[in-house]
PDB file of N, CA and C in Angstrom:
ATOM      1  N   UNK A   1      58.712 -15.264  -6.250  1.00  0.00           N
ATOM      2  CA  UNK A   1      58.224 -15.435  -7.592  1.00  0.00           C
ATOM      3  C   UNK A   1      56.729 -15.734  -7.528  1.00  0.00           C
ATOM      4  N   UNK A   2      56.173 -14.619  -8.146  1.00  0.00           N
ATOM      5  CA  UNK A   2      54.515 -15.316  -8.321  1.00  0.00           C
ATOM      6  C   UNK A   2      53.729 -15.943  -9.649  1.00  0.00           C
ATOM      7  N   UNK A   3      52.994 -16.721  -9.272  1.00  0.00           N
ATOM      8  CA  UNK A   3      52.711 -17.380 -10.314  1.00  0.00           C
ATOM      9  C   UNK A   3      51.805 -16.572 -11.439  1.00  0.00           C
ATOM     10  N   UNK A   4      52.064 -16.859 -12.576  1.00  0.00           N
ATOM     11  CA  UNK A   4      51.252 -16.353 -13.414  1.00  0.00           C
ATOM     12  C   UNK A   4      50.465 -16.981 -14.527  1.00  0.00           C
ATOM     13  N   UNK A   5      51.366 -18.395 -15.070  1.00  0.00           N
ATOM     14  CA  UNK A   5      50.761 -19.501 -15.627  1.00  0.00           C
ATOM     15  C   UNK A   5      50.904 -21.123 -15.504  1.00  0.00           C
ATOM     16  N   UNK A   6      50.227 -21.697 -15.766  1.00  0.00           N
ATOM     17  CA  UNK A   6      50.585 -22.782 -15.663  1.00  0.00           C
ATOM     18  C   UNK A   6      51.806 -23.486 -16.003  1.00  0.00           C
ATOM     19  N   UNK A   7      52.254 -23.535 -15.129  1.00  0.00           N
ATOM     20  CA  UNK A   7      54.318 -24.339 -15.281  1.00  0.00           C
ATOM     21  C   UNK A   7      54.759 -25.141 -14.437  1.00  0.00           C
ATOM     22  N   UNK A   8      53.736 -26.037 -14.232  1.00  0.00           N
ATOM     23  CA  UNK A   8      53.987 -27.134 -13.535  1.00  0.00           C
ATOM     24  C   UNK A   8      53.596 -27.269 -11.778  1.00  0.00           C
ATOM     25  N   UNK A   9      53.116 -25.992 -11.647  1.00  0.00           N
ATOM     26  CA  UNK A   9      52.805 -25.824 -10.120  1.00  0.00           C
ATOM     27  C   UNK A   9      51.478 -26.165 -10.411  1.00  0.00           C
ATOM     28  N   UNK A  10      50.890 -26.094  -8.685  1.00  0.00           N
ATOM     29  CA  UNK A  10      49.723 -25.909  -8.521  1.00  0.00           C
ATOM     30  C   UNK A  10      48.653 -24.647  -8.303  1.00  0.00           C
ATOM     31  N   UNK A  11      47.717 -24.968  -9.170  1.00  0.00           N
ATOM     32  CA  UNK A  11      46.940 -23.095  -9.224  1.00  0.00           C
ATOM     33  C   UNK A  11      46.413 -22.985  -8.003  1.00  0.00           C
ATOM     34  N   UNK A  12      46.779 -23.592  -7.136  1.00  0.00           N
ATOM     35  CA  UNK A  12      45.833 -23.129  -6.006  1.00  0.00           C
ATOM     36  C   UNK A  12      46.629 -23.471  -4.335  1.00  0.00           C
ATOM     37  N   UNK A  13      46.439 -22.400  -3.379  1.00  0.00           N
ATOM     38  CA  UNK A  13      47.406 -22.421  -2.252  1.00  0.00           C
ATOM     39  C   UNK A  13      47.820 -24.275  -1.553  1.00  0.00           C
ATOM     40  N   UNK A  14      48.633 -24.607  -1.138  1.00  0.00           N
ATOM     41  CA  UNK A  14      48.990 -25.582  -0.279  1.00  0.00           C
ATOM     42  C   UNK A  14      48.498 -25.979   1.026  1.00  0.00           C
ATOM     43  N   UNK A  15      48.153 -24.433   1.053  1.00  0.00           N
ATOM     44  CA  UNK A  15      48.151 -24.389   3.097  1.00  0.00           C
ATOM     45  C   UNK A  15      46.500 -24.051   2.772  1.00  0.00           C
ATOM     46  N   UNK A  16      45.696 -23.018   2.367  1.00  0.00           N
ATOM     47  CA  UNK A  16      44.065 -22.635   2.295  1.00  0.00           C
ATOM     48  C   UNK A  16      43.458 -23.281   1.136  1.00  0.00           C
ATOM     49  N   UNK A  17      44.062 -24.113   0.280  1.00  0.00           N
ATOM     50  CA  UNK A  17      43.280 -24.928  -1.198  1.00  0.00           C
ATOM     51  C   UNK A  17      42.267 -23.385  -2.264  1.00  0.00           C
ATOM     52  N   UNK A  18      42.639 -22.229  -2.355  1.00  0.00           N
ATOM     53  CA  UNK A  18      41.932 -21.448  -3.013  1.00  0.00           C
ATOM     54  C   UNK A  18      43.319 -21.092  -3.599  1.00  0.00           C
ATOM     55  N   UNK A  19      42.652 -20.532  -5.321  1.00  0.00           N
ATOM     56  CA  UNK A  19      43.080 -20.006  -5.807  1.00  0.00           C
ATOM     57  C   UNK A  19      43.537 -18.440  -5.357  1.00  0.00           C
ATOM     58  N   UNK A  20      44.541 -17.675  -6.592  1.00  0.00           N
ATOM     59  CA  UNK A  20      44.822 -16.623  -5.980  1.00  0.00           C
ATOM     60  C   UNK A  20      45.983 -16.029  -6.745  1.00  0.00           C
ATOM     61  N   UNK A  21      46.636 -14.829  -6.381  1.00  0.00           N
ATOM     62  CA  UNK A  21      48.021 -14.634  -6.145  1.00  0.00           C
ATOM     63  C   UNK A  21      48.896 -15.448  -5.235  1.00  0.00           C
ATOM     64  N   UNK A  22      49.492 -16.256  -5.468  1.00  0.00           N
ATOM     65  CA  UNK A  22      50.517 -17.173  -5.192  1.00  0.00           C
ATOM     66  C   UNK A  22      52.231 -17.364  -5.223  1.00  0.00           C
ATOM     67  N   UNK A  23      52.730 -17.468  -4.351  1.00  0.00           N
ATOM     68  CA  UNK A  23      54.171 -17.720  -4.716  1.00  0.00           C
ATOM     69  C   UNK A  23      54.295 -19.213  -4.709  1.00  0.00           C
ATOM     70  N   UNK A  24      55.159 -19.223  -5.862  1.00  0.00           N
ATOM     71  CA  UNK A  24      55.587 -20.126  -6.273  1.00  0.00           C
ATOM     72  C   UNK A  24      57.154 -20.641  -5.515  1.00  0.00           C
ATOM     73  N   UNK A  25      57.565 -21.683  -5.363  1.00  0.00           N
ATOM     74  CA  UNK A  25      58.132 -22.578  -4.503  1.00  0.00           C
ATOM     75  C   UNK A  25      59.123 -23.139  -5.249  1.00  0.00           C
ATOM     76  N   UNK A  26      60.126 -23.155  -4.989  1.00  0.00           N
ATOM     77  CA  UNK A  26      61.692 -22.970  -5.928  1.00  0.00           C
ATOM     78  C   UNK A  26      61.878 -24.505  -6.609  1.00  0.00           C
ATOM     79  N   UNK A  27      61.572 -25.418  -5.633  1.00  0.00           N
ATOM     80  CA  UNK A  27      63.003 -26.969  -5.499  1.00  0.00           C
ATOM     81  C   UNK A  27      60.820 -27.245  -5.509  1.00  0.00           C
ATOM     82  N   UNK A  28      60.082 -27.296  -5.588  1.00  0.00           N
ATOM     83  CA  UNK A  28      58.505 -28.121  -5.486  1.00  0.00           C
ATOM     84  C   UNK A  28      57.965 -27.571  -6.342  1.00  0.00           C
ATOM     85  N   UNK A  29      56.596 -28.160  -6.916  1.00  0.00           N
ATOM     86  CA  UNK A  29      55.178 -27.610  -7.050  1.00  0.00           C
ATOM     87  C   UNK A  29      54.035 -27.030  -6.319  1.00  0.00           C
ATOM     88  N   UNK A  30      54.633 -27.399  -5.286  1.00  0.00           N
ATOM     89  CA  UNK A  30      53.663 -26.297  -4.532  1.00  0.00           C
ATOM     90  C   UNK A  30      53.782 -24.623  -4.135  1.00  0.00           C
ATOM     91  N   UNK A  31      52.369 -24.038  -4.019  1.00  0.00           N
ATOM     92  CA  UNK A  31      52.504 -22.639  -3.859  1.00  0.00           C
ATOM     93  C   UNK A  31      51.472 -22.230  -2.967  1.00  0.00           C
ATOM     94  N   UNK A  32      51.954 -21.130  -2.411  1.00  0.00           N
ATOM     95  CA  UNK A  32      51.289 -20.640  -1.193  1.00  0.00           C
ATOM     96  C   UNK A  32      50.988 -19.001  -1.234  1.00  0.00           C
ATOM     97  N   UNK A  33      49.890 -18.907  -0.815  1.00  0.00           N
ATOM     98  CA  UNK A  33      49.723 -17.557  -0.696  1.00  0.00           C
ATOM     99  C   UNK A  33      50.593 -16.951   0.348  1.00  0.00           C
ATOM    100  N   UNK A  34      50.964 -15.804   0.374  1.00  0.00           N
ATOM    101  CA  UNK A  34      51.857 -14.834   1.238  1.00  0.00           C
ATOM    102  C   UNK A  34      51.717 -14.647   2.590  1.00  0.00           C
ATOM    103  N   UNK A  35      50.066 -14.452   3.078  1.00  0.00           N
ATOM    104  CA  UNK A  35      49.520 -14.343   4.115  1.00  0.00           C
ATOM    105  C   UNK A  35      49.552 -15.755   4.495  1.00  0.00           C
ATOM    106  N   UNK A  36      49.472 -16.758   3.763  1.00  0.00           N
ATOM    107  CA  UNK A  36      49.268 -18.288   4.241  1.00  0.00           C
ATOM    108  C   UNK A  36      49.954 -18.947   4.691  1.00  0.00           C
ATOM    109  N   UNK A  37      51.631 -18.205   4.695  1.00  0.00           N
ATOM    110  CA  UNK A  37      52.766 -18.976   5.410  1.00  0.00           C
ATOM    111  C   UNK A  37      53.525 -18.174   6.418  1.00  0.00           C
ATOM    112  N   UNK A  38      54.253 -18.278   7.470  1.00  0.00           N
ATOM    113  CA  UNK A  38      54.748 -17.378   8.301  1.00  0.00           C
ATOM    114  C   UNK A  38      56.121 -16.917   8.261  1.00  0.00           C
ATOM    115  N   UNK A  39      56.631 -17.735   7.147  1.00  0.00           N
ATOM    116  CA  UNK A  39      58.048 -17.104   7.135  1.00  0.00           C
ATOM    117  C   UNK A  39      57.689 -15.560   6.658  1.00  0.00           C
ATOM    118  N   UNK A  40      58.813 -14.642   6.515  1.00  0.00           N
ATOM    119  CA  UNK A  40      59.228 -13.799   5.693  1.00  0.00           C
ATOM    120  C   UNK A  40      59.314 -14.324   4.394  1.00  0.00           C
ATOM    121  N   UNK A  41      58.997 -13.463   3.514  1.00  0.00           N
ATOM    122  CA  UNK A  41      59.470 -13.874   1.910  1.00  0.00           C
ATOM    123  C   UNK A  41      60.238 -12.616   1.364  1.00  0.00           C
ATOM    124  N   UNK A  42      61.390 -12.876   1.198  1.00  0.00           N
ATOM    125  CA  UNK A  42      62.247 -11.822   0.395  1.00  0.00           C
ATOM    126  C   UNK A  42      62.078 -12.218  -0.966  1.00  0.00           C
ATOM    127  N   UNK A  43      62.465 -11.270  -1.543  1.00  0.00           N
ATOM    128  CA  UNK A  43      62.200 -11.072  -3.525  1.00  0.00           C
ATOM    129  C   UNK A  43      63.590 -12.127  -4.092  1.00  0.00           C
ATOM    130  N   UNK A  44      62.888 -12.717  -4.283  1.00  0.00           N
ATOM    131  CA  UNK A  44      64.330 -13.803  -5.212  1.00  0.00           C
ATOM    132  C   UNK A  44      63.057 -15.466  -4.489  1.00  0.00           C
ATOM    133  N   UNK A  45      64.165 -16.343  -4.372  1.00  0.00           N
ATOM    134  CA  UNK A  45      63.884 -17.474  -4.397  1.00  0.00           C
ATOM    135  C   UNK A  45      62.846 -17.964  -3.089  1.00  0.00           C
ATOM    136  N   UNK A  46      61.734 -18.521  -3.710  1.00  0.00           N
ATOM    137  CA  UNK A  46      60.955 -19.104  -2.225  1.00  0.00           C
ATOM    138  C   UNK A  46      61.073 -20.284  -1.953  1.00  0.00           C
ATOM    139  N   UNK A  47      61.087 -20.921  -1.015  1.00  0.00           N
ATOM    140  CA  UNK A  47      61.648 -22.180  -1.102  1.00  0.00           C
ATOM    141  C   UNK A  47      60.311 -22.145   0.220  1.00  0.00           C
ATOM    142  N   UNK A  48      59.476 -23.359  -0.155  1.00  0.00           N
ATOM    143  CA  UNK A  48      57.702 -23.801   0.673  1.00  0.00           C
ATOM    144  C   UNK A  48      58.603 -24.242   2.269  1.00  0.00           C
ATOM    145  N   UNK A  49      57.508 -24.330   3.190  1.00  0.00           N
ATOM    146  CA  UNK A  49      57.924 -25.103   4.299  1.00  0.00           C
ATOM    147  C   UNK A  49      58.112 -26.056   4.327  1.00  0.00           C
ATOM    148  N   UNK A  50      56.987 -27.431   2.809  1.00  0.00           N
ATOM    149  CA  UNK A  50      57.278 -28.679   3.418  1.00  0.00           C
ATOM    150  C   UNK A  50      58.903 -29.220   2.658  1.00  0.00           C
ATOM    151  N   UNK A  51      59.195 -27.999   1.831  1.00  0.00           N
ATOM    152  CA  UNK A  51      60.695 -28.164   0.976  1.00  0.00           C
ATOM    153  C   UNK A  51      61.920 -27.795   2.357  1.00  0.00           C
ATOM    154  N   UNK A  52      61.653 -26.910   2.745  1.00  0.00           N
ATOM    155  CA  UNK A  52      62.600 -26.667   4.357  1.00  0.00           C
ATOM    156  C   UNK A  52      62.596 -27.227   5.557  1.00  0.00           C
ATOM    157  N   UNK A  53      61.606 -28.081   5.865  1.00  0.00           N
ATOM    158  CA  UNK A  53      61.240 -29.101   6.701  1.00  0.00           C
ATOM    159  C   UNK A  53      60.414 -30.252   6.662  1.00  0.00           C
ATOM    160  N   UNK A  54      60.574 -31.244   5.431  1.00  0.00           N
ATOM    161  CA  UNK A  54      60.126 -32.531   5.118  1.00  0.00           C
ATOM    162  C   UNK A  54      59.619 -33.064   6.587  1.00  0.00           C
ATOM    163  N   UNK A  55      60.389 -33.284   7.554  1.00  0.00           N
ATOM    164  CA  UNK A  55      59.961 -34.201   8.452  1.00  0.00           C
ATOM    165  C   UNK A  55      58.551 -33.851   9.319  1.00  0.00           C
ATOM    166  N   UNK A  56      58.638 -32.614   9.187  1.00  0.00           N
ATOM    167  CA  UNK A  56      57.340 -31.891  10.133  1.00  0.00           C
ATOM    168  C   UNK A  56      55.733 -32.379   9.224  1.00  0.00           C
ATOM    169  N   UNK A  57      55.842 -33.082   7.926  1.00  0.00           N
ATOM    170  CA  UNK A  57      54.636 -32.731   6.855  1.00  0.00           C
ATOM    171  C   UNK A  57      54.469 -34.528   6.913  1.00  0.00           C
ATOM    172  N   UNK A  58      53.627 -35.225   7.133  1.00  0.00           N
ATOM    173  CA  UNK A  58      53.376 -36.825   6.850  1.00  0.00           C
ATOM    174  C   UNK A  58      53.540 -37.511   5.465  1.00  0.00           C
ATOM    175  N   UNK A  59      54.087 -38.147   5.628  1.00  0.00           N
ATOM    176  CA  UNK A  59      53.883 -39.031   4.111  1.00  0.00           C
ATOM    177  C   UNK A  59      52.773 -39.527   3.720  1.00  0.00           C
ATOM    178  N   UNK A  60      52.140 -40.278   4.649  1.00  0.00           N
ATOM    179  CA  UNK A  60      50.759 -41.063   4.196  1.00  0.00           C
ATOM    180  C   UNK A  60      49.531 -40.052   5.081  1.00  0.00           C
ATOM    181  N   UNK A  61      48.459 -39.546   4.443  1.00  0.00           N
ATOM    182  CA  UNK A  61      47.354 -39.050   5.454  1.00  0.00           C
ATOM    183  C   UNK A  61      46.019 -40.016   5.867  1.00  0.00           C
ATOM    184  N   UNK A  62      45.648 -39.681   6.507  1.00  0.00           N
ATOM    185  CA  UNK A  62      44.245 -40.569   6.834  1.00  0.00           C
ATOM    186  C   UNK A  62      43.466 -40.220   6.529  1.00  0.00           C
ATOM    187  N   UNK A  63      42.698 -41.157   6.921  1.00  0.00           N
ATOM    188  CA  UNK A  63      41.439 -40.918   5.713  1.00  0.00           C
ATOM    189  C   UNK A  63      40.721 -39.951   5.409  1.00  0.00           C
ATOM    190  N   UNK A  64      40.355 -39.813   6.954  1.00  0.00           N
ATOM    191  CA  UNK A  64      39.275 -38.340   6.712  1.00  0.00           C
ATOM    192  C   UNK A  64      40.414 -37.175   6.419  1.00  0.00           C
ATOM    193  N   UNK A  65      41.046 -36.994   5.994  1.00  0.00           N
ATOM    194  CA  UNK A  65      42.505 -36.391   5.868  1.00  0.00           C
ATOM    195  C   UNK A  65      42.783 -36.232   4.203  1.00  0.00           C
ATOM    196  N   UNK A  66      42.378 -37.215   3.808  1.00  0.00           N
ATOM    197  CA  UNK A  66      42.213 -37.425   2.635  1.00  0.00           C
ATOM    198  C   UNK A  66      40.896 -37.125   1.692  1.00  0.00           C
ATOM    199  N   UNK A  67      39.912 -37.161   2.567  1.00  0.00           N
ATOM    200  CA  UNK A  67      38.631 -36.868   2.078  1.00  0.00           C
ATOM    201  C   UNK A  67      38.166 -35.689   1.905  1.00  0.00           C
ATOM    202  N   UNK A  68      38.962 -34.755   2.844  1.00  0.00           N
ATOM    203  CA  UNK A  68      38.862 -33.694   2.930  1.00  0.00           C
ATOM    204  C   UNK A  68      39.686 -33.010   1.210  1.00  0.00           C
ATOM    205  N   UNK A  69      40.953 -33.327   1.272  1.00  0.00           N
ATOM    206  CA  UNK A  69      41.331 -32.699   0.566  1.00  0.00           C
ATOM    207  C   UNK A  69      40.847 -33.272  -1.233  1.00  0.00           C
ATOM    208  N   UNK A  70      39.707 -34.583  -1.404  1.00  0.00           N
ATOM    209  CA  UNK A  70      39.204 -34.570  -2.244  1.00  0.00           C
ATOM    210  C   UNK A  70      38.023 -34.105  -2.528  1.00  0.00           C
ATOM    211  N   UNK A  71      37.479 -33.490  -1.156  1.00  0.00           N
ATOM    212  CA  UNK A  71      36.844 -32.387  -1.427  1.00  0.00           C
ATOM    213  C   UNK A  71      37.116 -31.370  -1.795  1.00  0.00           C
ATOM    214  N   UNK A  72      37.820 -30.539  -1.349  1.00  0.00           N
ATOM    215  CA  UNK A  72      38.291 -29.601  -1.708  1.00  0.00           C
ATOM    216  C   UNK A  72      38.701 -29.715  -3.477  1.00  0.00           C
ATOM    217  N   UNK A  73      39.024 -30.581  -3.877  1.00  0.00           N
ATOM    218  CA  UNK A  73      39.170 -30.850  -5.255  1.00  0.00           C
ATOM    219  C   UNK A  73      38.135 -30.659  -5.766  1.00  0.00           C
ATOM    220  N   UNK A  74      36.956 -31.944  -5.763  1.00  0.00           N
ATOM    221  CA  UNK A  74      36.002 -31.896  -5.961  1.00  0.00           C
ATOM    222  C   UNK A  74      35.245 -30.126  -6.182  1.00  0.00           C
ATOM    223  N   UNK A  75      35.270 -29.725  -5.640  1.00  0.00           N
ATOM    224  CA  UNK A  75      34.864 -28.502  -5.317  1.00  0.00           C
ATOM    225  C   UNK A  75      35.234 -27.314  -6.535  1.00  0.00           C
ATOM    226  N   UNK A  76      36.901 -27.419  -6.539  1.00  0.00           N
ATOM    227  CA  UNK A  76      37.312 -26.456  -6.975  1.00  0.00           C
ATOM    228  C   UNK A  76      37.069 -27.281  -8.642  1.00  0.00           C
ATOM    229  N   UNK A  77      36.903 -28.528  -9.073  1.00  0.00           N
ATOM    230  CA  UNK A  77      36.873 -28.790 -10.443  1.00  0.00           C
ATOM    231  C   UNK A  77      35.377 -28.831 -11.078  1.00  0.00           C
ATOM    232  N   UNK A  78      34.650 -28.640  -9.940  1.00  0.00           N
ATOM    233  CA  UNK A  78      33.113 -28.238 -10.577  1.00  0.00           C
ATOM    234  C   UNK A  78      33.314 -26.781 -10.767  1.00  0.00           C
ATOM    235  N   UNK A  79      34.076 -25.693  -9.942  1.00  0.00           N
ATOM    236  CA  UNK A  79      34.256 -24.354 -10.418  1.00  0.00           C
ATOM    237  C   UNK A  79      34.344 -24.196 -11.759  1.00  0.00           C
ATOM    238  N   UNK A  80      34.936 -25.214 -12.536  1.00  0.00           N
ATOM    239  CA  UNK A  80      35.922 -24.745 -13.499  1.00  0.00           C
ATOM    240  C   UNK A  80      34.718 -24.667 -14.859  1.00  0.00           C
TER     241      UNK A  80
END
């Protein structure tokens, strides 16, 4: 399923933080570009990696871990 409007996901990939053509992620809000994840994606339901393997993805990040990805915010909300 790809995204087309705003419905509760996020407009922009999980795994590269850019907007795009995106699939959208069944059981989450998150979405990933096609090239950006390594499974196969068949036509019907996508279900993300960190929805198929919670334990592999951290709960809490560090800092610079964190800084990063408020950059990346930062970034993409001056785009707008």
């Amino acid at each position: 399923m790809y995204f087309q409007e705003r419905d509760g996901h996020d407009w922009y990939c999980f795994e590269c933080h850019r907007g795009g053509e995106v699939l959208l992620c069944t059981t989450c809000h998150r979405v990933f570009h096609e090239v950006c994840i390594t499974d196969d994606v068949k036509s019907g339901k996508f279900v993300c990696p960190v929805c198929k393997n919670p334990k592999k993805f951290p709960v809490e990040l560090k800092k610079n871990e964190l800084n990063t990805i408020l950059g990346y915010t930062s970034i993409r909300l001056k785009e707008k």
